[in-house]
Protein backbone atom coordinates (compact mmCIF):
# COMPACT_ATOMS: atom_id res chain seq x y z
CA UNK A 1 0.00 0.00 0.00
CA UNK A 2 1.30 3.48 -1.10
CA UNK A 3 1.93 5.53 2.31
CA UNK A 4 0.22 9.32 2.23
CA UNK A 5 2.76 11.74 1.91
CA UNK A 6 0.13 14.26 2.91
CA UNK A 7 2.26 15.02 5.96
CA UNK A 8 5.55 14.85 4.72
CA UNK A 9 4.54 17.63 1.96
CA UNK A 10 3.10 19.90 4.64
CA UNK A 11 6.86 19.40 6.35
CA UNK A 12 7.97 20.49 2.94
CA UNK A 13 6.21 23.66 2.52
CA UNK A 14 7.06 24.67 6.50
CA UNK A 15 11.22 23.69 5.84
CA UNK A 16 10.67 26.13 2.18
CA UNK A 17 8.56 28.89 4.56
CA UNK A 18 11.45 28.73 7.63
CA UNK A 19 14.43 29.00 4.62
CA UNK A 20 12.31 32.21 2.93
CA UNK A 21 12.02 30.97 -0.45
CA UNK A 22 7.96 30.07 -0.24
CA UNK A 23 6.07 33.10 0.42
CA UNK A 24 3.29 32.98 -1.89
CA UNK A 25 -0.40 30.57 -0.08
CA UNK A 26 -0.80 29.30 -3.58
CA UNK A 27 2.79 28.56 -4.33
CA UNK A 28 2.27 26.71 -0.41
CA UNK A 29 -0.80 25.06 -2.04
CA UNK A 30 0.77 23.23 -5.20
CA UNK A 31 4.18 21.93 -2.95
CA UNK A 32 1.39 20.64 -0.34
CA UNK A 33 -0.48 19.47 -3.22
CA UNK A 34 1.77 17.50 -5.63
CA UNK A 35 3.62 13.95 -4.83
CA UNK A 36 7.25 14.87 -5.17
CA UNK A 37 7.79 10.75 -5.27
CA UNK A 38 5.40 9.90 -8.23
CA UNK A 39 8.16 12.07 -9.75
CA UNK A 40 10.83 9.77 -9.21
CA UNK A 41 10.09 6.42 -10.43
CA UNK A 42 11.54 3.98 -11.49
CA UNK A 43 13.71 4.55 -9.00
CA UNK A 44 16.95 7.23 -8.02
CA UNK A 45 20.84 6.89 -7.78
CA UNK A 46 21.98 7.41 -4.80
CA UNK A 47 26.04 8.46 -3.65
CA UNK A 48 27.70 5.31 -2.61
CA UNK A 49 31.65 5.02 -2.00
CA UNK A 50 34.38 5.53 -4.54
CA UNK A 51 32.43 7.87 -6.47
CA UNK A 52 29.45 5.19 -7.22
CA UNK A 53 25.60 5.30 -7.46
CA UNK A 54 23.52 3.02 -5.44
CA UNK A 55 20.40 2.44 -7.09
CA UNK A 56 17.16 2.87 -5.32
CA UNK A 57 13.80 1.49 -6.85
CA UNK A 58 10.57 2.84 -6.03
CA UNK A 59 9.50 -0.68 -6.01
CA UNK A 60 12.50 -2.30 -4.34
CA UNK A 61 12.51 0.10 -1.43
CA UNK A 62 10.17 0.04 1.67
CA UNK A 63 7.41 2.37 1.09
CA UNK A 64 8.29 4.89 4.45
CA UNK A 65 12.03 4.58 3.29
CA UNK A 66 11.12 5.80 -0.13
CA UNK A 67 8.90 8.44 1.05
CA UNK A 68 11.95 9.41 3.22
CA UNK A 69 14.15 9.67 0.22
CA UNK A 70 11.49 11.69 -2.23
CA UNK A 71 11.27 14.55 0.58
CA UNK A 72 15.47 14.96 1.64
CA UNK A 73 16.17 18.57 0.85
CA UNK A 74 18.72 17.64 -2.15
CA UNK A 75 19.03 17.13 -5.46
CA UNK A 76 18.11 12.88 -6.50
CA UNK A 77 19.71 11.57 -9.71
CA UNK A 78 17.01 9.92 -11.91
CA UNK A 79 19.86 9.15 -14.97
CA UNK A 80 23.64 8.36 -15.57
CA UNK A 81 25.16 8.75 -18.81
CA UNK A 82 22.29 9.40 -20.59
CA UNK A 83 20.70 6.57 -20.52
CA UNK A 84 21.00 4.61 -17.54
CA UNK A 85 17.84 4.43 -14.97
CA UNK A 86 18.00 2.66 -11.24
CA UNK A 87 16.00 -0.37 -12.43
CA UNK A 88 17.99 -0.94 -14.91
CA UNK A 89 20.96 -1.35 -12.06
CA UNK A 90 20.96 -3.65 -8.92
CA UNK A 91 24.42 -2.81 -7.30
CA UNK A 92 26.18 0.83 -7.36
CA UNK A 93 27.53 1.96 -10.53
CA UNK A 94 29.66 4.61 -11.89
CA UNK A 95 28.59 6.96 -14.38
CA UNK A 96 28.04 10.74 -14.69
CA UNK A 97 24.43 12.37 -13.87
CA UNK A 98 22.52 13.41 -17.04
CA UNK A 99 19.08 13.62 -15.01
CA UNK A 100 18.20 14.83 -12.16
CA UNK A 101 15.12 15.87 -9.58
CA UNK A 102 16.87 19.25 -8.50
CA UNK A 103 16.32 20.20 -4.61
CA UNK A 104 13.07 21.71 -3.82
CA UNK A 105 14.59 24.49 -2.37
CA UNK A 106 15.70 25.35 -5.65
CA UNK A 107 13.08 24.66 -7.47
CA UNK A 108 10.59 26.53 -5.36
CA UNK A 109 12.92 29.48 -5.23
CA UNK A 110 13.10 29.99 -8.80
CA UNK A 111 9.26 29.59 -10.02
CA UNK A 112 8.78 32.29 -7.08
CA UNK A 113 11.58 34.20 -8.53
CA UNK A 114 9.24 34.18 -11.85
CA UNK A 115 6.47 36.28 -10.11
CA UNK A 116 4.17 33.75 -12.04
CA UNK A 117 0.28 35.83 -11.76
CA UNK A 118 -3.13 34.04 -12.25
CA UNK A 119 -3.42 33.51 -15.84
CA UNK A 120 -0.22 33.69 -17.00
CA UNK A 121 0.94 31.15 -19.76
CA UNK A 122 4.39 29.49 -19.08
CA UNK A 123 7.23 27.71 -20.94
CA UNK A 124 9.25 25.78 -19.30
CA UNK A 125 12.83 24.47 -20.94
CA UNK A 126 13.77 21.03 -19.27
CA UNK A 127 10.77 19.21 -18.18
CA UNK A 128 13.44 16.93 -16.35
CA UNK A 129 11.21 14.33 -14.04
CA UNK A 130 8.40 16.84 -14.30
CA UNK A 131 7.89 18.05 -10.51
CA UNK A 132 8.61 21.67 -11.00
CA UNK A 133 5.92 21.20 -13.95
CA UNK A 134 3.53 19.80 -11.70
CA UNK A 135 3.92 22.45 -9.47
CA UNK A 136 3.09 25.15 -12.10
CA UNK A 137 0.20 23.40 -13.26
CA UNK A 138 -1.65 23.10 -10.05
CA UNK A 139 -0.73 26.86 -9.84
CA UNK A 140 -1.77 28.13 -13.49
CA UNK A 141 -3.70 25.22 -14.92
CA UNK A 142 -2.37 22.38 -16.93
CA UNK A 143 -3.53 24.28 -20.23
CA UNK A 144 -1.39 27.39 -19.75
CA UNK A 145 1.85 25.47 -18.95
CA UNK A 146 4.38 24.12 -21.65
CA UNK A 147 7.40 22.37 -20.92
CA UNK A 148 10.21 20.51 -23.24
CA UNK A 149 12.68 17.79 -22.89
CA UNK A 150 15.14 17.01 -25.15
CA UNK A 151 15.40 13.26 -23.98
CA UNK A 152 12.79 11.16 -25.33
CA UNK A 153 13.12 8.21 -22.42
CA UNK A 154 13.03 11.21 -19.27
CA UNK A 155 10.21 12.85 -21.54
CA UNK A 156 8.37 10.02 -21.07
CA UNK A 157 8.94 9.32 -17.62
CA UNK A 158 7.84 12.81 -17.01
CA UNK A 159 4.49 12.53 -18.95
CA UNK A 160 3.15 9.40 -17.46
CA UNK A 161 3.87 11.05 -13.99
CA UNK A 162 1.79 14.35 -14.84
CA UNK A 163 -1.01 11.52 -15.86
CA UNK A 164 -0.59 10.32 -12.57
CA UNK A 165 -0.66 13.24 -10.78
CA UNK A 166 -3.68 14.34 -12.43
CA UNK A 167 -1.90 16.61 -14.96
CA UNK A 168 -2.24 16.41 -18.72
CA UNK A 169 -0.39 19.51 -19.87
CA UNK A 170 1.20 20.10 -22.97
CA UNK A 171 4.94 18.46 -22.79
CA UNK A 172 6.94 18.58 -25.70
CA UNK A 173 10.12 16.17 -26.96
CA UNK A 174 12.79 18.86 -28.59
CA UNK A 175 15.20 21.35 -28.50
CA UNK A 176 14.32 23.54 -25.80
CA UNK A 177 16.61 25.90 -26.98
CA UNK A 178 14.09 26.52 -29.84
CA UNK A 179 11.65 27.02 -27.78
CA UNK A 180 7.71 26.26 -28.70
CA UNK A 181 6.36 28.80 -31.42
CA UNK A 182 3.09 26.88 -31.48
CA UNK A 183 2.10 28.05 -28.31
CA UNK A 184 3.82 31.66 -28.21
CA UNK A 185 3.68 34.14 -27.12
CA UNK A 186 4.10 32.88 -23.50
CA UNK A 187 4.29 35.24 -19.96
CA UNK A 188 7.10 33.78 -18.61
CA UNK A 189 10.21 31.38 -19.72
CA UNK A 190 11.74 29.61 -17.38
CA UNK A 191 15.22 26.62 -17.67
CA UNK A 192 15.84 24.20 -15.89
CA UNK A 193 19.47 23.58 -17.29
CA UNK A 194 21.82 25.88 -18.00
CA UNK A 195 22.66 27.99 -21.15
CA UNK A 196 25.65 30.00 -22.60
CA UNK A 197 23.49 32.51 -23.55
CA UNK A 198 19.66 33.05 -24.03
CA UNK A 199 18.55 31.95 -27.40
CA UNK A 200 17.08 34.58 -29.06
CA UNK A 201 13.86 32.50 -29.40
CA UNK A 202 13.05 32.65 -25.85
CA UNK A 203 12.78 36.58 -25.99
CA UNK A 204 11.41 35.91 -29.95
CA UNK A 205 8.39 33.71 -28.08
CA UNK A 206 8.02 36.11 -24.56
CA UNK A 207 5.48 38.40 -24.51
CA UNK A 208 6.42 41.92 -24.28
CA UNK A 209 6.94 42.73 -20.54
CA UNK A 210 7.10 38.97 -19.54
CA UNK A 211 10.40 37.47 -18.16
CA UNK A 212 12.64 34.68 -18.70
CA UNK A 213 14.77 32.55 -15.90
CA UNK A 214 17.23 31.06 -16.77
CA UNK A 215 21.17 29.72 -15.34
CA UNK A 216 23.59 31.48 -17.41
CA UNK A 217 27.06 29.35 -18.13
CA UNK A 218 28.98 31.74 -20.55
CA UNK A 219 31.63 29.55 -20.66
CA UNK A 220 30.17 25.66 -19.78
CA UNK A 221 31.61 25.56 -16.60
CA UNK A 222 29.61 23.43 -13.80
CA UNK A 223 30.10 26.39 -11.36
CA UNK A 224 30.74 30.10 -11.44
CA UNK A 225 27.29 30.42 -13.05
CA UNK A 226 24.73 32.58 -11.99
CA UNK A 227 20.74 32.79 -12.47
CA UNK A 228 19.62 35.63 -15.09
CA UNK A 229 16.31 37.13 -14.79
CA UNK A 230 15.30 39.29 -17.67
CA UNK A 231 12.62 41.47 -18.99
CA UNK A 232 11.52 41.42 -22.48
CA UNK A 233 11.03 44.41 -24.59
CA UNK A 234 9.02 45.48 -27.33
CA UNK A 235 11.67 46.08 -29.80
CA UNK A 236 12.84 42.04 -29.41
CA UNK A 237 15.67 43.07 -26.71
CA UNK A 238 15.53 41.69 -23.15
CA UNK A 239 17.44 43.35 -19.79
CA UNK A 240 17.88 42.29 -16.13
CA UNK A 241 20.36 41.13 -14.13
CA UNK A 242 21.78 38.16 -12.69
CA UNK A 243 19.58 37.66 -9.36
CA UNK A 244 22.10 34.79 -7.67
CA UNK A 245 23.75 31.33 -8.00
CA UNK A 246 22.85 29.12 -9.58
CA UNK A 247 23.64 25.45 -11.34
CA UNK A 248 22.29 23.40 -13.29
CA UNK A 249 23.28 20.58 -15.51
CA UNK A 250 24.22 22.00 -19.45
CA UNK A 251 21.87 21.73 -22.19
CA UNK A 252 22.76 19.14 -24.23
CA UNK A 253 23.61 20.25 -26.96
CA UNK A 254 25.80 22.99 -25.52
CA UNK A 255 27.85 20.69 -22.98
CA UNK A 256 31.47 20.77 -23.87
CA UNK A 257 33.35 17.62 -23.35
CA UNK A 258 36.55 17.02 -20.85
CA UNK A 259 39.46 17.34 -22.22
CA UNK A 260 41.38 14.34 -22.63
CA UNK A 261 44.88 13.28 -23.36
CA UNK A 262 48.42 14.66 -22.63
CA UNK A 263 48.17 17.95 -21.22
CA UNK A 264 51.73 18.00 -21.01
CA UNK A 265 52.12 17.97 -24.38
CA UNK A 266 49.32 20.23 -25.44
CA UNK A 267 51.44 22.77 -23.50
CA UNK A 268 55.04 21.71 -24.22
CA UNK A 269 55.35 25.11 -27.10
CA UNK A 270 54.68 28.70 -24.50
CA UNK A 271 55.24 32.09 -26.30
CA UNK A 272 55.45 33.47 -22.52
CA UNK A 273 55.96 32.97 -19.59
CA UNK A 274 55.76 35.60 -16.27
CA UNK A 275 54.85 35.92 -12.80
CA UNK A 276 50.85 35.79 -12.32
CA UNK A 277 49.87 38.57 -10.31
CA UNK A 278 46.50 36.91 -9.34
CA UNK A 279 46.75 33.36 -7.67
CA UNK A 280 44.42 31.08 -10.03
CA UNK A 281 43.26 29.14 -7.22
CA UNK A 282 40.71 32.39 -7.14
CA UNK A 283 38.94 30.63 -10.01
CA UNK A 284 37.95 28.24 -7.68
CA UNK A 285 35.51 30.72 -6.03
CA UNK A 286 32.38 31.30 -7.48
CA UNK A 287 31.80 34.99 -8.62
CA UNK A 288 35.33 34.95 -10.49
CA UNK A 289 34.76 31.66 -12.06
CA UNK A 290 31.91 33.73 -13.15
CA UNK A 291 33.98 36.98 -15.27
CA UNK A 292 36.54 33.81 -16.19
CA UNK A 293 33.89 32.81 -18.59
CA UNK A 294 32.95 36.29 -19.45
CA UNK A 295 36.39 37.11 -19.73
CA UNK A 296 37.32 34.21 -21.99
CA UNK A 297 33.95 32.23 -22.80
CA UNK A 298 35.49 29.35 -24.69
CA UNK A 299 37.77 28.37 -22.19
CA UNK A 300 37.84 25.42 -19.48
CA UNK A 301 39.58 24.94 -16.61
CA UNK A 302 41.36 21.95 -15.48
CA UNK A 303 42.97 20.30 -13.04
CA UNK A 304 45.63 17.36 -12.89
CA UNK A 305 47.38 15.65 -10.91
CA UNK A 306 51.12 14.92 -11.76
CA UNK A 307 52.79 11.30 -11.49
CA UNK A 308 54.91 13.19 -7.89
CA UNK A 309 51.03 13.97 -6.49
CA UNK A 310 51.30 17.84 -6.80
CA UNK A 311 48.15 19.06 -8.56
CA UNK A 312 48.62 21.31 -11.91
CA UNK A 313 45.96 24.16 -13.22
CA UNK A 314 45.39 24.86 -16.46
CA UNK A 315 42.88 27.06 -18.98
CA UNK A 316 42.08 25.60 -22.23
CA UNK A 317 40.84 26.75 -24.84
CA UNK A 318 40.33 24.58 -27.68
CA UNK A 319 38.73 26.01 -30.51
CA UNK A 320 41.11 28.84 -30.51
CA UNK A 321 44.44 26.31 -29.80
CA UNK A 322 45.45 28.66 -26.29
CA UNK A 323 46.69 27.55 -22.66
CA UNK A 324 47.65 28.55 -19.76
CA UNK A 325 49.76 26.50 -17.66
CA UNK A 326 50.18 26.96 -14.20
CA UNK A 327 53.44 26.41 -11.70
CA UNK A 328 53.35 27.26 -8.09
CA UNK A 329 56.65 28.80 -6.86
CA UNK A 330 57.85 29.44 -3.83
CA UNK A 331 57.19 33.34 -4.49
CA UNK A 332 53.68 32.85 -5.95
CA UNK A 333 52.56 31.67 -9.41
CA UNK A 334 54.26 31.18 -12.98
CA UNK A 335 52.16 31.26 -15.69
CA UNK A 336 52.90 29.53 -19.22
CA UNK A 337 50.88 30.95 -22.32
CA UNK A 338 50.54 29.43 -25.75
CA UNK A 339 48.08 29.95 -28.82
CA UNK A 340 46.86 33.10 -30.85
CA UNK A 341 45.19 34.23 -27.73
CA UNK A 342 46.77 34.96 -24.20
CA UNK A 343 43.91 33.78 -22.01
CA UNK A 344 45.86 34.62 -19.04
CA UNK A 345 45.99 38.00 -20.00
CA UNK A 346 42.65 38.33 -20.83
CA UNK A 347 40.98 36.99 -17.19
CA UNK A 348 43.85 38.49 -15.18
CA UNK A 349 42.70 41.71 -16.47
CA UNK A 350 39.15 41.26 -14.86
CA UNK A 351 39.83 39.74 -12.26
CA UNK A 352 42.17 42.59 -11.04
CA UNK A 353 39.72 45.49 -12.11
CA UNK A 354 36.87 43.28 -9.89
CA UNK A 355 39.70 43.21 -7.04
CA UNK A 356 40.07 47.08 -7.66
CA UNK A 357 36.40 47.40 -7.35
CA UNK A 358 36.04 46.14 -3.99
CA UNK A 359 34.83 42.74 -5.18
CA UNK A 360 31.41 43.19 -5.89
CA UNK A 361 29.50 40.03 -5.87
CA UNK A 362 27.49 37.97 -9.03
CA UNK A 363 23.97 40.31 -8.23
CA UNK A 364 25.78 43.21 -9.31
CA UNK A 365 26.14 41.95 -12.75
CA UNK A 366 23.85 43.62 -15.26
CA UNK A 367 22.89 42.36 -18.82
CA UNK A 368 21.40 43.07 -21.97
CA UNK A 369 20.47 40.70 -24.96
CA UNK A 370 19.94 41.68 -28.21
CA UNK A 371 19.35 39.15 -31.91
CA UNK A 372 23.10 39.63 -32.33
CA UNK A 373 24.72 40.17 -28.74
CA UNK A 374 24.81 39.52 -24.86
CA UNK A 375 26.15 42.42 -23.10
CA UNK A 376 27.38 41.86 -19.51
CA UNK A 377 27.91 44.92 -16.90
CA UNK A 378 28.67 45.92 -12.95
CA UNK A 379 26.54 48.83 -12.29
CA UNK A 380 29.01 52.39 -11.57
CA UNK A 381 32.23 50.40 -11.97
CA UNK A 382 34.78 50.78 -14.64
CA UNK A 383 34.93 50.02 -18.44
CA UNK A 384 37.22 46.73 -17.83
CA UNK A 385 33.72 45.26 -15.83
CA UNK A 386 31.93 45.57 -18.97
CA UNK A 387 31.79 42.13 -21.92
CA UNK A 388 30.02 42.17 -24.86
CA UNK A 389 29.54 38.52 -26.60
CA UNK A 390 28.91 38.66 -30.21
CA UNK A 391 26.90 35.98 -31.96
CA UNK A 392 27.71 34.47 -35.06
């Protein structure tokens, strides 16, 4: 017999209240309201030891232990490598997450972020296991809500769990990126993965005034990304800013594969080398793994360990054949730069007009998009705080 999760959705909505990101009753009425766990079958991955997933079945678990697992406050994989589900798995497994039922905290956050009103029509671009869709249906209606997922096996998954919930909205097997035209124009936009940029057909298919949310990547990186909300104009532009962290997994079709190989010998020919006068390690921190990728938005960095154990950082950037190499010395850092481009040079120069600037943090960042650009801006801080991307 299935358990009523009545209670533990009431928990929910009073852990979402007490952390501030519920504040709307009828926002408190659709998290009370939908089944988070009729969202996860077949089953979730769970972290096991030496970097494994333990699978974990909906029906291979105890009921109260899987109603236990559907409300934790974190994110539950529901895929590995694309294709991979837990009952397809009875032991733990390695693999890399391509699917996911993000934290509720998150979720919630950003569909209040979207100051959704009654009768507004929605889009939303990763329909993932279809929980955040839920919760905008019981909100709007299942007629004004849209969502997309590029994989046909989680679109699926996703559909026959609206069914069950009671939803039959309109979901969609695609390219989010291209939006829906059929349905346009549409109130608000929101992703549920992240993007380099905001296609154009988002703000193409917004109605004027409406918003998009979205996580903004500019360079592919997992972190250092940060969650854009924009306004859509009447002339096809779109402002706003960048309202806080945020990470998600890449769209598809924008995720930029590891590099693999020697790295020693993709960096054995420098045309410089010189003192760094900012400590890469900073990249490690979010906000200036952030201007890295508007700095430089094609590169990647990486770490490696050599054959002694010390570790080694580098920047990459492939498609324009450029490095940077990194050596800690006993006086600071060395930096090594080959390629047409001097990467270094190019995010050193940020990152020291940000330190000049008193470090302002990722919600200062302004931006404006355009058919042709994305421009990037710190409010009343100098011209070296200002990117403009150019498409095409």
């Amino acid at each position: 017999m299935t358990p009523d999760t009545a209670p533990e959705r009431r928990a929910l909505a009073d852990r979402l209240e007490e952390a501030g990101v519920l504040t709307h009753p009828k926002w408190r009425s659709a998290v009370e309201a939908v089944p988070r766990e009729l969202f996860l079958r077949p089953g979730v991955f769970l972290p096991a030891d030496d970097g494994r997933w333990r699978p974990a079945t909906a029906l291979g678990t105890d009921p109260k232990e899987w109603s236990e697992i559907a409300y934790r406050d974190e994110s539950l994989v529901t895929q590995l490598d694309g294709h991979l589900t837990a009952d397809q798995a009875t032991e733990p497994v390695p693999g890399v997450p391509t699917s996911s039922s993000t934290t509720p905290v998150t979720v919630v956050g950003m569909i209040e972020a979207l100051d959704i009103e009654d009768g507004h029509t929605a889009l939303e671009i990763g329909t993932g296991t279809g929980y955040s869709t839920a919760l905008m249906c019981h909100r709007l209606g299942e007629d004004n809500v849209t969502t997309i997922e590029v994989d046909p096996g989680v679109a699926a998954r996703a559909d026959a769990a609206l069914e069950a919930a009671g939803y039959s909205t309109w979901t969609v097997t695609g390219d989010g990126l291209l939006g829906h035209p059929r349905r346009a124009p549409y109130d608000r936009v929101i992703a549920t993965c992240a993007v380099r940029r905001i296609p154009h057909t988002w703000v193409r298919q917004t109605r004027p005034g409406g918003t998009i949310l979205t996580t903004l990547a500019p360079g592919s990186w997992a972190y250092g990304t940060g969650l854009a909300k924009v306004t859509v104009h009447d002339d096809g532009t779109a402002e706003g800013r960048i309202i806080g962290e945020s990470s998600f997994m890449q769209a598809r079709s924008q995720a930029v594969e590891p590099l693999a190989g020697d790295l020693s010998a993709r960096t054995a020919y420098a045309d410089s080398e010189r003192e760094a006068k900012v400590e890469p390690t900073l990249l490690e921190e979010w906000m200036p793994a952030f201007l890295a990728q508007l700095a430089a938005p094609g590169a990647q960095l990486v770490r490696a360990a050599q054959g002694d154990g010390t570790q080694r950082l580098y920047v990459f950037d492939a498609d324009r054949e450029s490095f940077a190499a990194f050596a800690e010395n006993g006086s600071g850092w060395s930096v090594r730069q080959g390629g047409p481009v001097a990467l270094w040079d190019d995010i050193e120069r940020t990152l020291l007009a940000w330190q000049d600037a008193e470090r302002p943090d990722i919600s200062t960042v302004r931006l404006r998009v355009t058919p042709r650009s994305h421009t990037y801006w710190i409010d009343d801080r100098p011209a070296a705080l200002r990117w403009e991307h150019r498409l095409g």
